[in-house]
C-alpha atoms as a PDB file:
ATOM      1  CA  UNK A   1     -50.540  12.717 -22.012  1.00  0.00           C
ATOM      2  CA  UNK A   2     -50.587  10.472 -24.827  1.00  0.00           C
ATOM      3  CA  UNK A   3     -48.608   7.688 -23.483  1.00  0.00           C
ATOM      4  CA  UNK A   4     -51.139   7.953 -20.466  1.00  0.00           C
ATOM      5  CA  UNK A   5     -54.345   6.750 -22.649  1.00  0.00           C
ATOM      6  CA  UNK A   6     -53.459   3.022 -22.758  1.00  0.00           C
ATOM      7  CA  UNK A   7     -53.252   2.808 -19.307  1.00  0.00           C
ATOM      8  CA  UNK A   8     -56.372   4.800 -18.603  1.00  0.00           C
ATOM      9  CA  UNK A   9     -58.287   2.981 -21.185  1.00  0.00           C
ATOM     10  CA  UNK A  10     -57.090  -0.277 -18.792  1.00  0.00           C
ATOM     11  CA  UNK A  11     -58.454   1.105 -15.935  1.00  0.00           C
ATOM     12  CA  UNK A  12     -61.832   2.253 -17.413  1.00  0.00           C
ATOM     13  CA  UNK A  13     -62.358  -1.296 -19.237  1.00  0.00           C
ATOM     14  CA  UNK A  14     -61.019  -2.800 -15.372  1.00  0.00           C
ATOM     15  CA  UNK A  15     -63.535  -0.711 -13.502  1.00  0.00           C
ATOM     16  CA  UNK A  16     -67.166  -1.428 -16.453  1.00  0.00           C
ATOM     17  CA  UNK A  17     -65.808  -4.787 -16.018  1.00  0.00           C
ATOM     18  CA  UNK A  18     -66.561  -4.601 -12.217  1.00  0.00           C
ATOM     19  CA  UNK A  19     -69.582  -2.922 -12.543  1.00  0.00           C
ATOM     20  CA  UNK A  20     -70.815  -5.308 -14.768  1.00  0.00           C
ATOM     21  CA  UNK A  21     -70.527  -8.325 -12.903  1.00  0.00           C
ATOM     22  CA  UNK A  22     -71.992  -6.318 -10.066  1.00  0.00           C
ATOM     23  CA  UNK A  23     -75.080  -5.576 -12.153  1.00  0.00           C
ATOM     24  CA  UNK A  24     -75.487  -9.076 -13.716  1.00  0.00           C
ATOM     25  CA  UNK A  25     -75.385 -10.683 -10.066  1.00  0.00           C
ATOM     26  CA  UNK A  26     -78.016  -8.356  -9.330  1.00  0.00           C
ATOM     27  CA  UNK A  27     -80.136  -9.425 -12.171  1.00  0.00           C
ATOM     28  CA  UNK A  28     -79.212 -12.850 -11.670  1.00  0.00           C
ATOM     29  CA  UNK A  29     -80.781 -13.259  -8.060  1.00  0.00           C
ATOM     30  CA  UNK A  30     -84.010 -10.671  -8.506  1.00  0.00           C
ATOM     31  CA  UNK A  31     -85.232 -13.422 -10.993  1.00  0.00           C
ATOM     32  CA  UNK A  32     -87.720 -15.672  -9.737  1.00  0.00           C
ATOM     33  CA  UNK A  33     -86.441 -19.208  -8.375  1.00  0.00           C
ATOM     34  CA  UNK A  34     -88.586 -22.056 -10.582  1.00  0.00           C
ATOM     35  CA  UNK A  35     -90.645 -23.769  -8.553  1.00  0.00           C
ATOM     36  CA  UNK A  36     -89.095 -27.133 -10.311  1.00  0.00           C
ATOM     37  CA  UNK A  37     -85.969 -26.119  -8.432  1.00  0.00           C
ATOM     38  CA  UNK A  38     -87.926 -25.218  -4.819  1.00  0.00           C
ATOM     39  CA  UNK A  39     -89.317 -28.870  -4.411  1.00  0.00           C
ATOM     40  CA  UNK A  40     -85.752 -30.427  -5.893  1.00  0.00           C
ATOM     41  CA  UNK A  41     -84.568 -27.992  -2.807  1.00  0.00           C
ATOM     42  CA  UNK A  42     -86.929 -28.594   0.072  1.00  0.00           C
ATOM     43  CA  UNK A  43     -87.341 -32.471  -1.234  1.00  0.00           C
ATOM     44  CA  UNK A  44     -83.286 -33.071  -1.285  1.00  0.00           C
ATOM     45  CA  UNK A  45     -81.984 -30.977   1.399  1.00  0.00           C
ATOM     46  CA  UNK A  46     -83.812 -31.440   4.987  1.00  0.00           C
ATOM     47  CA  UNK A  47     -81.788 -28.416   6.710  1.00  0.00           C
ATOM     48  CA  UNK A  48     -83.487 -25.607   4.160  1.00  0.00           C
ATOM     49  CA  UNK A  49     -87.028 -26.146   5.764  1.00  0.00           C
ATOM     50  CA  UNK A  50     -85.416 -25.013   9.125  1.00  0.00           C
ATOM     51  CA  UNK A  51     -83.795 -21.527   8.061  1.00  0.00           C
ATOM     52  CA  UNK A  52     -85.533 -18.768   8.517  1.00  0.00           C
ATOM     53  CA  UNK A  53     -87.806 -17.289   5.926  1.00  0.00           C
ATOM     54  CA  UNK A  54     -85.310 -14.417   5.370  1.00  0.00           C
ATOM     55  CA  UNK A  55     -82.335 -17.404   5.149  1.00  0.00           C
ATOM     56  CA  UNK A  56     -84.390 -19.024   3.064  1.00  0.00           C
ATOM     57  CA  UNK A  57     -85.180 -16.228   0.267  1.00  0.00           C
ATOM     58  CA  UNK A  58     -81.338 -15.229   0.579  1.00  0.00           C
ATOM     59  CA  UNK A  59     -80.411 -19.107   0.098  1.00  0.00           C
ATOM     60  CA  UNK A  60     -82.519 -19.332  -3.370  1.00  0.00           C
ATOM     61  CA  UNK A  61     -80.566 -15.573  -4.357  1.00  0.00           C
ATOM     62  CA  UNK A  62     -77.265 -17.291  -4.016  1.00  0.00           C
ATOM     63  CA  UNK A  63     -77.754 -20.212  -5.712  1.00  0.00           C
ATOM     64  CA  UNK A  64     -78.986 -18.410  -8.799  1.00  0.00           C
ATOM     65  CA  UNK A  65     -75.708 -16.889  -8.877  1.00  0.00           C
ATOM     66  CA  UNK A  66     -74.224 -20.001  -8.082  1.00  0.00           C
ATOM     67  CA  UNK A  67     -75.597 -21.498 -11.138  1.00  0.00           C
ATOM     68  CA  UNK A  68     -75.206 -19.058 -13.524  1.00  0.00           C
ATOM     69  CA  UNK A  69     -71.910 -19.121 -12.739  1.00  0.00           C
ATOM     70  CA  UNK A  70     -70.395 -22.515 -12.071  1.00  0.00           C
ATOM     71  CA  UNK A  71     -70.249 -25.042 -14.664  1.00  0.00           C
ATOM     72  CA  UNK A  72     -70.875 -28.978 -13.634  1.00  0.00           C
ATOM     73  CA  UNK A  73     -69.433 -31.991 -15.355  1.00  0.00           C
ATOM     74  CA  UNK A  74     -70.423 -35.544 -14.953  1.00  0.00           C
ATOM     75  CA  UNK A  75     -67.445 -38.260 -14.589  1.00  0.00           C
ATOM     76  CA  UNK A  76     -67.436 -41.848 -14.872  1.00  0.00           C
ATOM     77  CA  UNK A  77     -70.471 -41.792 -17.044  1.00  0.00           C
ATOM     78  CA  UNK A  78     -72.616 -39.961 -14.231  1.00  0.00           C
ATOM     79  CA  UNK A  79     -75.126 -37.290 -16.010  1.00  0.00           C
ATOM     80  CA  UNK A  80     -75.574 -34.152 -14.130  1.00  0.00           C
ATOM     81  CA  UNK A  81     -78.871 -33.475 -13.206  1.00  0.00           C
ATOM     82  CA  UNK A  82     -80.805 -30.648 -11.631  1.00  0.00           C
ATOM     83  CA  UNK A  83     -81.596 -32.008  -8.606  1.00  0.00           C
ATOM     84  CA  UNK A  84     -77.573 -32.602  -8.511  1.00  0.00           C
ATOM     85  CA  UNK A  85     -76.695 -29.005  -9.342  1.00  0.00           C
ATOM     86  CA  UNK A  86     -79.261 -27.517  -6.832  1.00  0.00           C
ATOM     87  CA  UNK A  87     -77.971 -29.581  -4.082  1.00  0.00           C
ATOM     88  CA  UNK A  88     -74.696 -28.747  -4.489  1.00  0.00           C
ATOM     89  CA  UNK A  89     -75.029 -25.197  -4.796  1.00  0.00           C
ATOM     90  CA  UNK A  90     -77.712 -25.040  -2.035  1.00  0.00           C
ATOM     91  CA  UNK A  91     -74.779 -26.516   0.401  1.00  0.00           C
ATOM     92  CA  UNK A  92     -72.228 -24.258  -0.979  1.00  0.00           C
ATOM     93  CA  UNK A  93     -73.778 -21.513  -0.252  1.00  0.00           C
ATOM     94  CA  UNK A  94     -75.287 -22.205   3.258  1.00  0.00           C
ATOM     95  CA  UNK A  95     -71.653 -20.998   3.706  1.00  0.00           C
ATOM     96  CA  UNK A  96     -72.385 -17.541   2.573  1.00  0.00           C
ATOM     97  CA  UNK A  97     -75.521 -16.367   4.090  1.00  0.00           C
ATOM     98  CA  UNK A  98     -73.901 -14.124   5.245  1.00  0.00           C
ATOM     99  CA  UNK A  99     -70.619 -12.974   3.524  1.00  0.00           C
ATOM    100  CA  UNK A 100     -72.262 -10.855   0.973  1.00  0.00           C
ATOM    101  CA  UNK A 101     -72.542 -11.596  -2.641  1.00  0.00           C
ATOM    102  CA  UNK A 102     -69.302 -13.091  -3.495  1.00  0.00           C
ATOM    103  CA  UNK A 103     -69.877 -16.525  -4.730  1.00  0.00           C
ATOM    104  CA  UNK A 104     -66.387 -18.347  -5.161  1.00  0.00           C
ATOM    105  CA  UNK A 105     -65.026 -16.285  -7.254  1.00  0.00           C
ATOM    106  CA  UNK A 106     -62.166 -18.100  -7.819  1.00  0.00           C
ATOM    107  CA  UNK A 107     -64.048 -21.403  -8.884  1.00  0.00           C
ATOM    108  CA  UNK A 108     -65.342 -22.760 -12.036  1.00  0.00           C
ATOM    109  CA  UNK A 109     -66.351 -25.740 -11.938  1.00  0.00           C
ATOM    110  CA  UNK A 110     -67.709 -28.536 -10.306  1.00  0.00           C
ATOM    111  CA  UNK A 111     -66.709 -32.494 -10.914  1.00  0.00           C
ATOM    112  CA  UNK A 112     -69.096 -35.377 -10.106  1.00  0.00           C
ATOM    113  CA  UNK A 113     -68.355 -39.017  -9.884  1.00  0.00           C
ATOM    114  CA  UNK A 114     -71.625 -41.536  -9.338  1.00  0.00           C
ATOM    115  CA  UNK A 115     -69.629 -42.639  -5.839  1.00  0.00           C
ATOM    116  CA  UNK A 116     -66.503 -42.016  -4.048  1.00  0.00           C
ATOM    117  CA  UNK A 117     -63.086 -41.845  -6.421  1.00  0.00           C
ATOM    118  CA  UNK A 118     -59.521 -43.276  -6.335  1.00  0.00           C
ATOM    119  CA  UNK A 119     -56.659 -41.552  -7.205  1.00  0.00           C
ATOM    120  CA  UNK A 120     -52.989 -41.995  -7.010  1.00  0.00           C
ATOM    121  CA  UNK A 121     -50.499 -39.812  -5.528  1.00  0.00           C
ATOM    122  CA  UNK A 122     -46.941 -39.555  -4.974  1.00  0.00           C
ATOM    123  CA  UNK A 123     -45.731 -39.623  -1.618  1.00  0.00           C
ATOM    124  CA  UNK A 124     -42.257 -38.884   0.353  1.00  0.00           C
ATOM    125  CA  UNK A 125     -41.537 -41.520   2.666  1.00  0.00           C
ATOM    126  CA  UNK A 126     -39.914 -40.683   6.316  1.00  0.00           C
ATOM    127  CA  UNK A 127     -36.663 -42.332   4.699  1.00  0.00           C
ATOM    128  CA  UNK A 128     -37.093 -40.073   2.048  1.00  0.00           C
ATOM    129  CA  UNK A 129     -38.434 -42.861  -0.546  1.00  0.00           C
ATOM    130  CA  UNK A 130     -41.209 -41.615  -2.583  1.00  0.00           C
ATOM    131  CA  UNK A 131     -43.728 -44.207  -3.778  1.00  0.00           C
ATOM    132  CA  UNK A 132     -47.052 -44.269  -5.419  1.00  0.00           C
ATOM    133  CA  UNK A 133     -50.185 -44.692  -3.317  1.00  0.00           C
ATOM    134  CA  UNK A 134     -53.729 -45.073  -4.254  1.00  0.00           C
ATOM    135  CA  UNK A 135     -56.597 -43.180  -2.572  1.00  0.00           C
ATOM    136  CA  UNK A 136     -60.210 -43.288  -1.896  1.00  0.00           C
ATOM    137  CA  UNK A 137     -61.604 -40.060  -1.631  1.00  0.00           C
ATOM    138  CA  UNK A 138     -65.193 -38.348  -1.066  1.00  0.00           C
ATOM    139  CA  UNK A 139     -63.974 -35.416  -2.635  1.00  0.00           C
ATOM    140  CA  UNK A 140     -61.299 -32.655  -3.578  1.00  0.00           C
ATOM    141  CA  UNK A 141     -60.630 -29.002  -3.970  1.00  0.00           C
ATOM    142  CA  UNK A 142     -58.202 -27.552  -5.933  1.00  0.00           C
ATOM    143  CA  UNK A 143     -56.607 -24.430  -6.047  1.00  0.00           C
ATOM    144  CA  UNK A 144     -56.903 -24.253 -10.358  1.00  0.00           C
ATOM    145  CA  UNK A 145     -61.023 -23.043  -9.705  1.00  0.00           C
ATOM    146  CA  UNK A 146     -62.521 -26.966  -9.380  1.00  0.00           C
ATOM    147  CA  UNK A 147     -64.157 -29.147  -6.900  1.00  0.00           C
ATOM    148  CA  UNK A 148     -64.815 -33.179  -7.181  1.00  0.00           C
ATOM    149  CA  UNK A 149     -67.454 -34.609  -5.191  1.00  0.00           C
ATOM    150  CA  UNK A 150     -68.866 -37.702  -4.868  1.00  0.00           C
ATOM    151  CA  UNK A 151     -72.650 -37.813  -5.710  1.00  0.00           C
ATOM    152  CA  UNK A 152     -73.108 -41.121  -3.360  1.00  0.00           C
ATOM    153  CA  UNK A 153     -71.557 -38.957  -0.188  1.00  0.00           C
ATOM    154  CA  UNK A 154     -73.991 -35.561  -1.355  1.00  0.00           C
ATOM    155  CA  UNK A 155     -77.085 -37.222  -0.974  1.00  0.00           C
ATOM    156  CA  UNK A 156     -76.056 -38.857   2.264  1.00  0.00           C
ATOM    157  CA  UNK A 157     -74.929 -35.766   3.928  1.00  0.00           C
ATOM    158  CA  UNK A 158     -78.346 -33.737   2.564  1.00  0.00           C
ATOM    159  CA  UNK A 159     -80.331 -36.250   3.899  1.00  0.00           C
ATOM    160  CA  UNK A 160     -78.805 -36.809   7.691  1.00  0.00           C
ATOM    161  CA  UNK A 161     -77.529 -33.169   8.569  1.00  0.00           C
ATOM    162  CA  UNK A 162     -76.601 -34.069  11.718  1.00  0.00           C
ATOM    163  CA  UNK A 163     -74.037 -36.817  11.934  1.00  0.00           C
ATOM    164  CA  UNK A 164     -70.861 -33.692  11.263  1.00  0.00           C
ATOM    165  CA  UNK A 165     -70.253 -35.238   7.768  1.00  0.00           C
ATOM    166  CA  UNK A 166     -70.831 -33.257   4.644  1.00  0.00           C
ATOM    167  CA  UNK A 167     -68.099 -33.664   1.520  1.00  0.00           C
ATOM    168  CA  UNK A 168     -69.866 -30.227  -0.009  1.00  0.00           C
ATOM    169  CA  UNK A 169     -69.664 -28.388   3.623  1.00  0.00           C
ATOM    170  CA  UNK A 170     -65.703 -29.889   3.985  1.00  0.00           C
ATOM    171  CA  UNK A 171     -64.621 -28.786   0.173  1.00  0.00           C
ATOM    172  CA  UNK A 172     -66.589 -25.554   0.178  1.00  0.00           C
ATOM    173  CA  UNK A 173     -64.805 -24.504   3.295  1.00  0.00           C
ATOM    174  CA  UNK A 174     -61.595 -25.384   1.270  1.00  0.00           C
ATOM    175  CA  UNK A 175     -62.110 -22.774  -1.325  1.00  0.00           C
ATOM    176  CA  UNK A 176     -62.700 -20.226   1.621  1.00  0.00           C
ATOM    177  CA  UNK A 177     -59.984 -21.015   3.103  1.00  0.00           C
ATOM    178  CA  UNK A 178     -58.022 -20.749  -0.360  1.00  0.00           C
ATOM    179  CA  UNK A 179     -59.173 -17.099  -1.121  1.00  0.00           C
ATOM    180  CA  UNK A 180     -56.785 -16.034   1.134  1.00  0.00           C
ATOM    181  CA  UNK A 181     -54.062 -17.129  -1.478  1.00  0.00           C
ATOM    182  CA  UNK A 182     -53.086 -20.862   0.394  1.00  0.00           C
ATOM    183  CA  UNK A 183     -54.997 -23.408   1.873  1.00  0.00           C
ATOM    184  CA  UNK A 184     -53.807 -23.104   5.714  1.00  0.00           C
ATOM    185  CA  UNK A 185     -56.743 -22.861   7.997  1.00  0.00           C
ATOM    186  CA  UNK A 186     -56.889 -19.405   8.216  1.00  0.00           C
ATOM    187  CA  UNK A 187     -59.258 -17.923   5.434  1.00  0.00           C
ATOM    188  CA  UNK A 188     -59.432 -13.917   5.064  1.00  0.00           C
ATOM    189  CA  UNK A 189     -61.240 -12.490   7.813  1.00  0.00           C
ATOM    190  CA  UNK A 190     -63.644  -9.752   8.032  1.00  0.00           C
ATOM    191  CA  UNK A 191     -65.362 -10.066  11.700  1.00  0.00           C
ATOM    192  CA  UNK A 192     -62.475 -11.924  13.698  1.00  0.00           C
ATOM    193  CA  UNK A 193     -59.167 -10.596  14.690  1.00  0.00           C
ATOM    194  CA  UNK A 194     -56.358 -12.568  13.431  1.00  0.00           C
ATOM    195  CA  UNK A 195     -54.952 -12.702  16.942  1.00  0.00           C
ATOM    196  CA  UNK A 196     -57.637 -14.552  18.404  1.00  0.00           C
ATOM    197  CA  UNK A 197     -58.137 -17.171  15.147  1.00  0.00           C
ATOM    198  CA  UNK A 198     -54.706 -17.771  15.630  1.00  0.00           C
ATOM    199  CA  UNK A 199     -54.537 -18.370  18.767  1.00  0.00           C
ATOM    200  CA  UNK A 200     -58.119 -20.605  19.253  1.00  0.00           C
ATOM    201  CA  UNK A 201     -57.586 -22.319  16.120  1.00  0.00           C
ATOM    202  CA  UNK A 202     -53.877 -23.516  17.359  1.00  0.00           C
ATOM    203  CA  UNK A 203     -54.946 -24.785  20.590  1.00  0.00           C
ATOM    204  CA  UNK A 204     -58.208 -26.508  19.391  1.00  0.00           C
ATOM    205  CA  UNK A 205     -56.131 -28.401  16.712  1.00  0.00           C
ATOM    206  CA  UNK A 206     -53.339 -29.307  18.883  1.00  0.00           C
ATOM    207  CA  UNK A 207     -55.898 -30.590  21.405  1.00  0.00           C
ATOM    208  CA  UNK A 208     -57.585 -32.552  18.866  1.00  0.00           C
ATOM    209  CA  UNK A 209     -54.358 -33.910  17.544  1.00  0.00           C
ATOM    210  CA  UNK A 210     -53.303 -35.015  21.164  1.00  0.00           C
ATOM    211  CA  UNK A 211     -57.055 -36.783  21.629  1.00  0.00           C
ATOM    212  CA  UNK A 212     -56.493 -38.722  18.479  1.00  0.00           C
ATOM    213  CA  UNK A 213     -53.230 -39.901  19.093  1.00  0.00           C
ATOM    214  CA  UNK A 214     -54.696 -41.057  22.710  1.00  0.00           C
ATOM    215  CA  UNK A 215     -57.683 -42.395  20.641  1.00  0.00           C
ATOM    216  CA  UNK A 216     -60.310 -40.511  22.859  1.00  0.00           C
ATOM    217  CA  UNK A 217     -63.757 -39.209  21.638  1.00  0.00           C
ATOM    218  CA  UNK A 218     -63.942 -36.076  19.988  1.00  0.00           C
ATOM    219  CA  UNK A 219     -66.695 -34.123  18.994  1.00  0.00           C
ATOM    220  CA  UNK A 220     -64.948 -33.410  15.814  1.00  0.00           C
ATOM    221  CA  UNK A 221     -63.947 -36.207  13.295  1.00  0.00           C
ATOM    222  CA  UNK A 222     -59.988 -36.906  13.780  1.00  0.00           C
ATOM    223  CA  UNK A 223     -59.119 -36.285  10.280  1.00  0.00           C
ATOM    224  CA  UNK A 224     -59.453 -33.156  11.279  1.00  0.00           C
ATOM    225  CA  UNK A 225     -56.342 -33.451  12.999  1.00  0.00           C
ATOM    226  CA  UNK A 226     -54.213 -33.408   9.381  1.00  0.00           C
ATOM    227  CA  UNK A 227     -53.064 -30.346   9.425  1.00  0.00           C
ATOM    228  CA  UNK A 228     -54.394 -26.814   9.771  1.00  0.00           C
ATOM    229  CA  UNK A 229     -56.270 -26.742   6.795  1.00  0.00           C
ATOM    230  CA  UNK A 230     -58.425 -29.938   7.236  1.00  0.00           C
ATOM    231  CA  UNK A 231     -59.084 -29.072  10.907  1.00  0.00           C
ATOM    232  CA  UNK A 232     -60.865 -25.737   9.599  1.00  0.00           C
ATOM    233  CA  UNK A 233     -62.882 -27.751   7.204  1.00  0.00           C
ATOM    234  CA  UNK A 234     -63.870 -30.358   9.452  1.00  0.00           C
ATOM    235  CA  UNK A 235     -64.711 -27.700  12.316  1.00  0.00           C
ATOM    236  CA  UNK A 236     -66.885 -26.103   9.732  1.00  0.00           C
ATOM    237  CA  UNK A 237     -68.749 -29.655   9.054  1.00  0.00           C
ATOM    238  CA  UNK A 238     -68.755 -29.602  12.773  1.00  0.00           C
ATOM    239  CA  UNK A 239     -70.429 -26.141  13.388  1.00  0.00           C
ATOM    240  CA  UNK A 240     -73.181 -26.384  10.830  1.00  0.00           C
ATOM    241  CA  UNK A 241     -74.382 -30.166  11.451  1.00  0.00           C
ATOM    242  CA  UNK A 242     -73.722 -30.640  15.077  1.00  0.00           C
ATOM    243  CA  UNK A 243     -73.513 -27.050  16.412  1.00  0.00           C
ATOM    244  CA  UNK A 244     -74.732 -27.755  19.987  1.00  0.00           C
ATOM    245  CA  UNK A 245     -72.218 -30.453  20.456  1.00  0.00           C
ATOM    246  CA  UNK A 246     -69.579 -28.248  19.192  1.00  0.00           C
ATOM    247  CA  UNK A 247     -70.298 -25.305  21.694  1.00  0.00           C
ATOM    248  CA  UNK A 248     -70.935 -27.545  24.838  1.00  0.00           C
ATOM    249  CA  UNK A 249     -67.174 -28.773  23.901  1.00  0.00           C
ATOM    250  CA  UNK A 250     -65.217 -26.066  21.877  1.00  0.00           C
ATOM    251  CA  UNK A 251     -67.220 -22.740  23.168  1.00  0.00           C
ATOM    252  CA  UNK A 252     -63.978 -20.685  21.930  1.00  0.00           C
ATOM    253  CA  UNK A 253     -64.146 -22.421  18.674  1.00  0.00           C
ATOM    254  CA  UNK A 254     -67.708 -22.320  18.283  1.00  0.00           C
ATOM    255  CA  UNK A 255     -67.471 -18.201  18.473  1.00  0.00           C
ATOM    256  CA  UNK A 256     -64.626 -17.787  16.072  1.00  0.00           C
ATOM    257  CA  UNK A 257     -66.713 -20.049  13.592  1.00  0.00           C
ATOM    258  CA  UNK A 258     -69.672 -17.472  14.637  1.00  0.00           C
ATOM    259  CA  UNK A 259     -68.039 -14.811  14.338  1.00  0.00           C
ATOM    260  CA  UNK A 260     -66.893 -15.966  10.768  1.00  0.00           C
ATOM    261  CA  UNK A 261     -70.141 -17.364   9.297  1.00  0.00           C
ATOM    262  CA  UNK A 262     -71.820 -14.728  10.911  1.00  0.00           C
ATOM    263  CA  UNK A 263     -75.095 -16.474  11.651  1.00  0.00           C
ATOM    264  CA  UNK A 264     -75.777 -19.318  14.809  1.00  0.00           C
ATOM    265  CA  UNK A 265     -76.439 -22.789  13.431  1.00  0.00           C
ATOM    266  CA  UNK A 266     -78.035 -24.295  16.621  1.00  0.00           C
ATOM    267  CA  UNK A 267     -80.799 -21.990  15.505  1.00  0.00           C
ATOM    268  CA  UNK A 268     -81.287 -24.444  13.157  1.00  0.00           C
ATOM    269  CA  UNK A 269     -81.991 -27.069  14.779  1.00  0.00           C
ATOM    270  CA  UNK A 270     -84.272 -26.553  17.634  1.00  0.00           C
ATOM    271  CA  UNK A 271     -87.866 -27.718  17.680  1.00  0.00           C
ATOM    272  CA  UNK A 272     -89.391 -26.347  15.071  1.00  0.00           C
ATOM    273  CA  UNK A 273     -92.058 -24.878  17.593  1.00  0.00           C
ATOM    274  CA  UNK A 274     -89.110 -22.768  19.398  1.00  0.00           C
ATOM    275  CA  UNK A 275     -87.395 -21.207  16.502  1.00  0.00           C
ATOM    276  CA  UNK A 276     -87.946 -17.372  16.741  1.00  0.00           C
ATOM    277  CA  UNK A 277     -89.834 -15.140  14.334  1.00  0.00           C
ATOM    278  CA  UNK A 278     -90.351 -15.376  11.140  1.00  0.00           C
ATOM    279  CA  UNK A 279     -89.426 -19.206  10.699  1.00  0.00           C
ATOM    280  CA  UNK A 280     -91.640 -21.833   9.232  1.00  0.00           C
ATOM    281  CA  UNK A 281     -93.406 -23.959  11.584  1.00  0.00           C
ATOM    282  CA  UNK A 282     -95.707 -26.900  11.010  1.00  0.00           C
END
């Protein structure tokens, strides 16, 4: 019995732990959102006035957690600033408004350059030569708990949410796609059946891969086309800013995303007059 109280005393300290974090989240998003932080929202982010009132309240809960829990660092000389943080986390977490209260867990912080970055990797060569190559990049997200964005491309994809590019939509969907333990286009899923994911995701990003090489117009950017896991983060860019477009072309990939986001984006962006119930209208 004795040599049994370590490990119990590890379980009891796992499970508090657990609780804890449960309760601060709790505590975290019942406190009011400053109204500093509303107008740097509804100023700096044109898709917020469209959600839903209930969307809306539940948006402003996960960013409080968001930001009590994510640190942000300024590179190149760039200071952070609220409106920065709030944008950020306000696109981060139009991703979860519906996947409960979970908020990254697996990321700490957040790196900002004033514009998009270089960096230089090494790459193998098809005759197996590696050399050094230099990058331009919008943004990153790593597996070690960080994203880099590029502060330039954040306030360009707040203020046009239609055009199907947003670095903080692309990244985000990274780090979902990472919690399933590697980066592969196939994050863990709760409403979807693996089957079907499997099998719509495959034949959307082998289609898309064809249409690039044949240079024909996509509804989704071609980068998408990488591999499996940029083609999820690109389709997510893709659902959220140009959600009609996607559905008239991918219908079967336009339900998966559904199904996994668990909310309707074209909802979004109707006529303000038409949106149902409990929306804002002018």
């Amino acid at each position: 019995m004795t040599a049994l109280l370590p490990l119990l005393s590890v379980i009891i300290a796992i499970v508090a732990y657990f609780y804890y974090l449960k309760w601060r989240d709790q505590w975290v998003r019942s406190r009011p959102f400053p109204e500093a932080w509303l107008t740097l929202l509804t100023d700096g982010l044109n898709i917020y006035s469209c959600l839903s009132l209930q969307e809306q309240v539940r948006l402003r809960q996960l960013i409080l957690i968001f930001l009590a829990r994510k640190k942000f660092y300024g590179c190149a000389g760039l200071v952070v600033t609220d409106q920065m943080r709030i944008i950020i986390a306000a696109e981060a977490c139009l991703l979860l408004l519906n996947h409960g209260w979970a908020v990254y867990p697996k990321l700490s912080s957040i790196l900002i350059y004033p514009s998009a970055f270089r960096v230089t990797r090494q790459e193998l060569q098809a005759d197996g030569v590696v050399n050094s190559a230099e990058h331009r990049l919008l943004g990153e997200s790593w597996s070690s708990g960080r994203v880099i964005l590029s502060w330039d491309d954040i306030e360009n994809g707040a203020t046009d949410f239609t055009d199907g590019h947003n670095v903080v939509l692309h990244e985000f969907a990274h780090q979902l796609d990472a919690e399933s333990g590697t980066t592969n286009g196939a994050p863990p899923l709760r409403h979807n059946t693996y089957k079907s994911w499997s099998k719509v995701f495959t034949e959307n990003f082998e289609d898309l891969r064809e249409r690039s090489r044949r240079r024909q117009t996509t509804v989704m950017d071609t980068y998408g086309a990488t591999n499996p896991a940029e083609f999820f983060a690109v389709a997510t860019e893709t659902f959220f800013e140009e959600p009609q477009q996607l559905h008239d072309r991918r219908p079967d990939l336009y339900e998966e995303l559904c199904q996994y986001y668990q909310l309707d984006p074209r909802n979004w962006h109707l006529p303000r007059t038409n949106q149902g119930a409990g929306t804002l209208t002018d």
